[in-house]
Structures are given as C-alpha cells and as structure tokens.
N, C-alpha and C. Protein backbone atom coordinates (compact mmCIF):
# COMPACT_ATOMS: atom_id res chain seq x y z
N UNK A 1 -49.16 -22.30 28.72
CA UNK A 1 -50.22 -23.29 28.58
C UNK A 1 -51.04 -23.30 29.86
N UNK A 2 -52.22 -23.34 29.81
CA UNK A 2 -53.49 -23.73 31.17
C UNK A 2 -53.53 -24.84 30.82
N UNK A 3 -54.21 -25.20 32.58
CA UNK A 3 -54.75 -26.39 33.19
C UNK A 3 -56.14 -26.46 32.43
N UNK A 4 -56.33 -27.30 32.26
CA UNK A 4 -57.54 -28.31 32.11
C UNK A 4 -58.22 -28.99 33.29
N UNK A 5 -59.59 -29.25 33.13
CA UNK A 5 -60.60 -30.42 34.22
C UNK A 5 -60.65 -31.65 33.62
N UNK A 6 -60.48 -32.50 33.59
CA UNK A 6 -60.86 -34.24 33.02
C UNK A 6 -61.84 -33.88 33.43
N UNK A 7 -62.52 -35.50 32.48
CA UNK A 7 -64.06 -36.42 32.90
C UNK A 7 -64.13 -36.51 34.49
N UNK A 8 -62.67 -37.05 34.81
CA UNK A 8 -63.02 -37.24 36.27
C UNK A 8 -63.75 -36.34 37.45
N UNK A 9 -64.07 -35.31 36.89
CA UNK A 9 -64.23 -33.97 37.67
C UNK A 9 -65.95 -34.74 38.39
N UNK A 10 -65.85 -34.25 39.64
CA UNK A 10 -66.79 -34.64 40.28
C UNK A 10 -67.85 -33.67 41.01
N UNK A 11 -67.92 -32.44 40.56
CA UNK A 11 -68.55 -31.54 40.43
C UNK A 11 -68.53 -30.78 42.01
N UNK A 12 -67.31 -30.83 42.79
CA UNK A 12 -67.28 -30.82 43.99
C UNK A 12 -66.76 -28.93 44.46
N UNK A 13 -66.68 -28.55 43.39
CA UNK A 13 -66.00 -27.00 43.59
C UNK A 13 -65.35 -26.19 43.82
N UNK A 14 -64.32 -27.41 44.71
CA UNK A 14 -62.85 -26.69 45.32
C UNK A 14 -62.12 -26.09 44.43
N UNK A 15 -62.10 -26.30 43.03
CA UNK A 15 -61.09 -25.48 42.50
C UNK A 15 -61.58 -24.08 42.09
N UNK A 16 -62.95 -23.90 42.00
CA UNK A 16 -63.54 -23.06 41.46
C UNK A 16 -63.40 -21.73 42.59
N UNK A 17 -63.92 -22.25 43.75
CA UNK A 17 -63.41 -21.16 45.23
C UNK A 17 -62.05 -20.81 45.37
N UNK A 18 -60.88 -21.66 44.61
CA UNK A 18 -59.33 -21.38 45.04
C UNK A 18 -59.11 -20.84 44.14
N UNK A 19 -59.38 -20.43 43.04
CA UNK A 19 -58.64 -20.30 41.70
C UNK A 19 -58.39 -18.41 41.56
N UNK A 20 -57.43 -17.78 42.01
CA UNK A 20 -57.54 -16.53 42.42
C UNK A 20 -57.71 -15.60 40.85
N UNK A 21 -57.50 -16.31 39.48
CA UNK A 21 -58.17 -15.38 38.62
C UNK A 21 -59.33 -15.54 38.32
N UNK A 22 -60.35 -16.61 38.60
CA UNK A 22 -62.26 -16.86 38.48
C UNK A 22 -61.98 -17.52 37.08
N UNK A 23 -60.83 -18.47 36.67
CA UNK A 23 -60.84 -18.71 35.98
C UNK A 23 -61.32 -19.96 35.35
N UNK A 24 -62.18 -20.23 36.43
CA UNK A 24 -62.83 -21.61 36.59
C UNK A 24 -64.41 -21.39 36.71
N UNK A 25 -65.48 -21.75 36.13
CA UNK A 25 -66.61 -21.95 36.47
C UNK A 25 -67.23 -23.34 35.71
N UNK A 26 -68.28 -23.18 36.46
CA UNK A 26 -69.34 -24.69 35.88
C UNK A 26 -69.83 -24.85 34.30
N UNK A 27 -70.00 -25.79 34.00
CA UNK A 27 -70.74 -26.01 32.69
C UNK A 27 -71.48 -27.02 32.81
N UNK A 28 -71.89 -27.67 31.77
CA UNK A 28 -73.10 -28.29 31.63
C UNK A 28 -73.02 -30.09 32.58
N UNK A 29 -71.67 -30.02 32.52
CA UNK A 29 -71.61 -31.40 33.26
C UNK A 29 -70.16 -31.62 34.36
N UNK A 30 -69.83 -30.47 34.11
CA UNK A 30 -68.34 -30.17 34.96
C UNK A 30 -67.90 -29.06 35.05
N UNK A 31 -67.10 -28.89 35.99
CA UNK A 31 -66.37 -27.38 35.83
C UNK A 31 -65.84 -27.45 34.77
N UNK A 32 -64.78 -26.21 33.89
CA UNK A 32 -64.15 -26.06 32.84
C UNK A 32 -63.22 -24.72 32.98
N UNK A 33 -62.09 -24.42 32.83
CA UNK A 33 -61.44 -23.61 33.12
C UNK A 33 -60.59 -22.79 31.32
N UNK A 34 -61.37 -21.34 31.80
CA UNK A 34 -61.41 -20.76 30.26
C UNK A 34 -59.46 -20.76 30.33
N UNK A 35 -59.17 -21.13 29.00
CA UNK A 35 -57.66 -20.76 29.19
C UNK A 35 -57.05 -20.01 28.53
N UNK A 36 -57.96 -18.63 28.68
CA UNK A 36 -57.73 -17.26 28.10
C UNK A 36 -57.21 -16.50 29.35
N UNK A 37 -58.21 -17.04 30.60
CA UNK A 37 -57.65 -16.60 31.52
C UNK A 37 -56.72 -17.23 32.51
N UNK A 38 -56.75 -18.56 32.61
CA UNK A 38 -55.88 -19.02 33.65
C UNK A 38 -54.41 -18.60 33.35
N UNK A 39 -53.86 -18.48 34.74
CA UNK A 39 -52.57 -18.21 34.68
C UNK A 39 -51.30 -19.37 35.25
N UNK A 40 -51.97 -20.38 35.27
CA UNK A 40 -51.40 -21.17 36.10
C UNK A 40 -50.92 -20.95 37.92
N UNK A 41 -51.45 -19.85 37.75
CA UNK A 41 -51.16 -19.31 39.52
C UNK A 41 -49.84 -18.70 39.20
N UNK A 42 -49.17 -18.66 38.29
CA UNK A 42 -48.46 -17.75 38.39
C UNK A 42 -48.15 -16.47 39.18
N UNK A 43 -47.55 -16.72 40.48
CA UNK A 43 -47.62 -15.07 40.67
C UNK A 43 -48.36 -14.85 42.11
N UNK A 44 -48.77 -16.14 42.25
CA UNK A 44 -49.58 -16.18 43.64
C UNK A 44 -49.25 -17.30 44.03
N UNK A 45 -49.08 -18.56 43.12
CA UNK A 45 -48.82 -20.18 44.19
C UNK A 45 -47.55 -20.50 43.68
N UNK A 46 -47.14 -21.59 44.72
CA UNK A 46 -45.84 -22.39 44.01
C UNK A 46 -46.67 -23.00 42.83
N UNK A 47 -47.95 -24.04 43.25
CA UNK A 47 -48.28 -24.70 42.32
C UNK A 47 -49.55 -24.36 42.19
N UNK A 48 -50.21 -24.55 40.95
CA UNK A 48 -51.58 -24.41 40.38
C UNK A 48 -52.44 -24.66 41.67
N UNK A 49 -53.65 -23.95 42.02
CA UNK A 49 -54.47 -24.45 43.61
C UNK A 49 -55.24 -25.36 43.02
N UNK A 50 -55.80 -24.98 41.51
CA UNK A 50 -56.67 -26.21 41.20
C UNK A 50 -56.30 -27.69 41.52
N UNK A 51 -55.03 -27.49 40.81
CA UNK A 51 -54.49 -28.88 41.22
C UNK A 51 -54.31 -29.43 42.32
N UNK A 52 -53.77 -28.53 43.69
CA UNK A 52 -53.41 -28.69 44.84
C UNK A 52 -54.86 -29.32 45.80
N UNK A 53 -56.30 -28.73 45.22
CA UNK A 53 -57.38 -28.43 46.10
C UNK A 53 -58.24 -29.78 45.56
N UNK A 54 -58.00 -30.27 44.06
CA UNK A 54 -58.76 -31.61 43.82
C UNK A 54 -58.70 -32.48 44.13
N UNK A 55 -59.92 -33.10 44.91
CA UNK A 55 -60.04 -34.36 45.33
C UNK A 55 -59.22 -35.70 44.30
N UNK A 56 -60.05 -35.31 43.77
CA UNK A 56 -59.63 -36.79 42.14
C UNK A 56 -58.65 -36.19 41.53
N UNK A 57 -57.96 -35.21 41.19
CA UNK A 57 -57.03 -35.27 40.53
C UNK A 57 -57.33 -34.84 39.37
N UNK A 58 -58.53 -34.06 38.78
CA UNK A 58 -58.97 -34.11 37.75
C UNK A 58 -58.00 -32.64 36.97
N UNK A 59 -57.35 -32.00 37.68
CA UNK A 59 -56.80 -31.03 36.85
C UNK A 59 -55.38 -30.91 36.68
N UNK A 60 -55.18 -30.90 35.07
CA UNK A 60 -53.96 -31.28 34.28
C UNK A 60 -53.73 -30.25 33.51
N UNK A 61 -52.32 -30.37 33.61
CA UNK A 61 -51.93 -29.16 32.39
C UNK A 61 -52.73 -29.54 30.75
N UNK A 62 -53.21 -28.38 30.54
CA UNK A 62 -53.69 -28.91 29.05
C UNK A 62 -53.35 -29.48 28.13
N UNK A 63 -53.71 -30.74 27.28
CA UNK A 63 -53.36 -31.50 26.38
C UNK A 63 -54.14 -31.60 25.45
N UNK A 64 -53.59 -30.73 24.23
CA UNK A 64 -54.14 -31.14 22.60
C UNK A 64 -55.45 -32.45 22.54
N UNK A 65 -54.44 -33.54 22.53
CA UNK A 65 -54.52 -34.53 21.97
C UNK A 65 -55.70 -35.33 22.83
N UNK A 66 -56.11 -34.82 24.73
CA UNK A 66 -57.16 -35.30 25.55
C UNK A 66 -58.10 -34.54 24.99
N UNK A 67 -57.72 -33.07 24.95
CA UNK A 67 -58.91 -32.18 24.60
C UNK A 67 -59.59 -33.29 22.80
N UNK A 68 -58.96 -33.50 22.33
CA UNK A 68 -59.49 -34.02 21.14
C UNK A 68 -60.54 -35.51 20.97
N UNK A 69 -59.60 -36.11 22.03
CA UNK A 69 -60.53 -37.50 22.33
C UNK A 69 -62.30 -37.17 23.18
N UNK A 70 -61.50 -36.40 23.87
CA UNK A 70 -63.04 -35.77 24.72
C UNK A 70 -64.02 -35.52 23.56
N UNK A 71 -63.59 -34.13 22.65
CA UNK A 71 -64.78 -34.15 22.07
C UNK A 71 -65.23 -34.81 21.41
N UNK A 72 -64.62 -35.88 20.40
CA UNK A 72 -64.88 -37.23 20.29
C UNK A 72 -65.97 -38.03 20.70
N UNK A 73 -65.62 -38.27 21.78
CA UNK A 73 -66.19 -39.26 23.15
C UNK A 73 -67.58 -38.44 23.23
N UNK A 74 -67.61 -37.03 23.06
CA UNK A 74 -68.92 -36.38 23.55
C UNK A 74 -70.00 -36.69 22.36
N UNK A 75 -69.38 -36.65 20.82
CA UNK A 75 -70.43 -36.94 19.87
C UNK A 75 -70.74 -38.43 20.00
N UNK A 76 -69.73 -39.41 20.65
CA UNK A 76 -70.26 -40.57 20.27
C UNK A 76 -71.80 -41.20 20.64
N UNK A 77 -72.46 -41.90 19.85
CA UNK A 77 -73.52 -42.57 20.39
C UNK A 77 -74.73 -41.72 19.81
N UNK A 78 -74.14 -40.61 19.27
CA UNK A 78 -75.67 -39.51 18.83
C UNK A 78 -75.79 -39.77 17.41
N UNK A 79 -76.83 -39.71 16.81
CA UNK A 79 -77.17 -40.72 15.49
C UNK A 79 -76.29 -39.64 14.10
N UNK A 80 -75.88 -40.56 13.45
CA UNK A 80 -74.92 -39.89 12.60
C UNK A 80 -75.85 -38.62 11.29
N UNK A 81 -75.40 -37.93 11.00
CA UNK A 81 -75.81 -37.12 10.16
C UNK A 81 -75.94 -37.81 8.71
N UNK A 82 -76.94 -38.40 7.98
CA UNK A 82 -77.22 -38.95 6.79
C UNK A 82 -77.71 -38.13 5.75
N UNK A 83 -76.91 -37.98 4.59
CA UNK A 83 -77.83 -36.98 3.37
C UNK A 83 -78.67 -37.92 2.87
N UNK A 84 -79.95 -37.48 2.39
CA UNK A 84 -81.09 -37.92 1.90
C UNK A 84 -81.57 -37.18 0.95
N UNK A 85 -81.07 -37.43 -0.19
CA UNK A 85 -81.80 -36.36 -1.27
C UNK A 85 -82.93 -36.91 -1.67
N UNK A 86 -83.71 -35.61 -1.98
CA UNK A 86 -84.99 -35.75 -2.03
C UNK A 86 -85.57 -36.61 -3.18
N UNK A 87 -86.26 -37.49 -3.60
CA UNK A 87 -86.82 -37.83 -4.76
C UNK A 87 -87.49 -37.11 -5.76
N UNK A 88 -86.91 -37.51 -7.11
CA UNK A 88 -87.55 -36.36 -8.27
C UNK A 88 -88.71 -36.84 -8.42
N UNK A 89 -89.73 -35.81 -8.26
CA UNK A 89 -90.90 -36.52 -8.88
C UNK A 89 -90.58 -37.34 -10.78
N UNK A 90 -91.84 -38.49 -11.10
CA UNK A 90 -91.72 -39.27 -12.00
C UNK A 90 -92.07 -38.44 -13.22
N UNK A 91 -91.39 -38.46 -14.65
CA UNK A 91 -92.15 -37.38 -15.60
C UNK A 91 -92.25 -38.56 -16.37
N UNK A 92 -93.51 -37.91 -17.32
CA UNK A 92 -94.02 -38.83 -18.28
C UNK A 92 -93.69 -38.71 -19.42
N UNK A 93 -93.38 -37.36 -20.29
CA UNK A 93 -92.80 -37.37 -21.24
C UNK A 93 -94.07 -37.52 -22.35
N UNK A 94 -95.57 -37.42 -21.71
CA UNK A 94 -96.41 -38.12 -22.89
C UNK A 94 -96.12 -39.34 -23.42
N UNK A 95 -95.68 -40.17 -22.62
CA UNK A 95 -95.92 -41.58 -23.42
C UNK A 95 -96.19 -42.24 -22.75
N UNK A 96 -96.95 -43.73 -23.37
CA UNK A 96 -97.83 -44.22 -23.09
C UNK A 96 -97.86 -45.52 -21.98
N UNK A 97 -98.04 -46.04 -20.84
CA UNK A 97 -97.47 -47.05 -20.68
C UNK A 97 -97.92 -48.14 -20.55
C-alpha cells in the first residue's frame, strides 16, 4: 500500500524534493503521490521521508475510505446534474378548438 497527501497539505514541497522514487509531484491544489510508483521508501529509509519531512503531517498511509470522502467533498457545492427533457411540440390532430 502507498502513502497518500491529505487536504492538509500546504503546498510547501518537502516531500516532493525527498521522495527518492519522484513519486510525488504537484496538482491542481496540492501535491499528490502516484501510487503506482511509491514504494514506501522501501529500500532506502527506515521510514517513508514524505512523512518524516512534513510540516503538517499531511502524509498517511493510504486509506480507501479518506480517498472516498475527499472525492466527495470535491463535488460538493457544484450544481447538481438535472435531466430536462425536451418538450414535444403541441399536435393538432385537425381539430377544432
């Protein structure tokens, strides 16, 4: 399993310079760490550097169930998707009214 960044991430970069597979870069509002590649430091640290090098604390072993609320949390507030079918035009049928 890889580490994850929380919300808390404060866009500060230390983990991104320590992380000896580049398995960390920026996105649109935080770092994000692909976890195709992280290795947990396996192999190079006692412990993860991300974790060791964050200010806030923002990096956690990955969790299902945060990853799920997040994206959640990211649609909330954006206007919901409504079907609107179109109106049939009126037929007359020839009769009279």
């Amino acid at each position: 399993m890889s580490y994850m960044i929380t919300a808390e991430c404060i866009n500060c970069s230390a983990c991104e310079m320590d992380c000896p597979v580049r398995a960390i870069s920026p996105a649109a509002s935080q770092y994000v760490i692909d976890p195709q590649v992280c290795v947990e430091c396996e192999g190079y640290f006692d412990e993860p550097r991300c974790k060791h090098v964050c200010p806030v604390n923002a990096c956690i072993p990955a969790r299902e169930t945060y990853l799920l609320k997040a994206k959640a949390l990211t649609h909330r507030g954006s206007p919901p998707l409504i079907y609107k079918p179109t109106a049939l035009p009126e037929v007359n049928h020839g009769r009279r009214t």
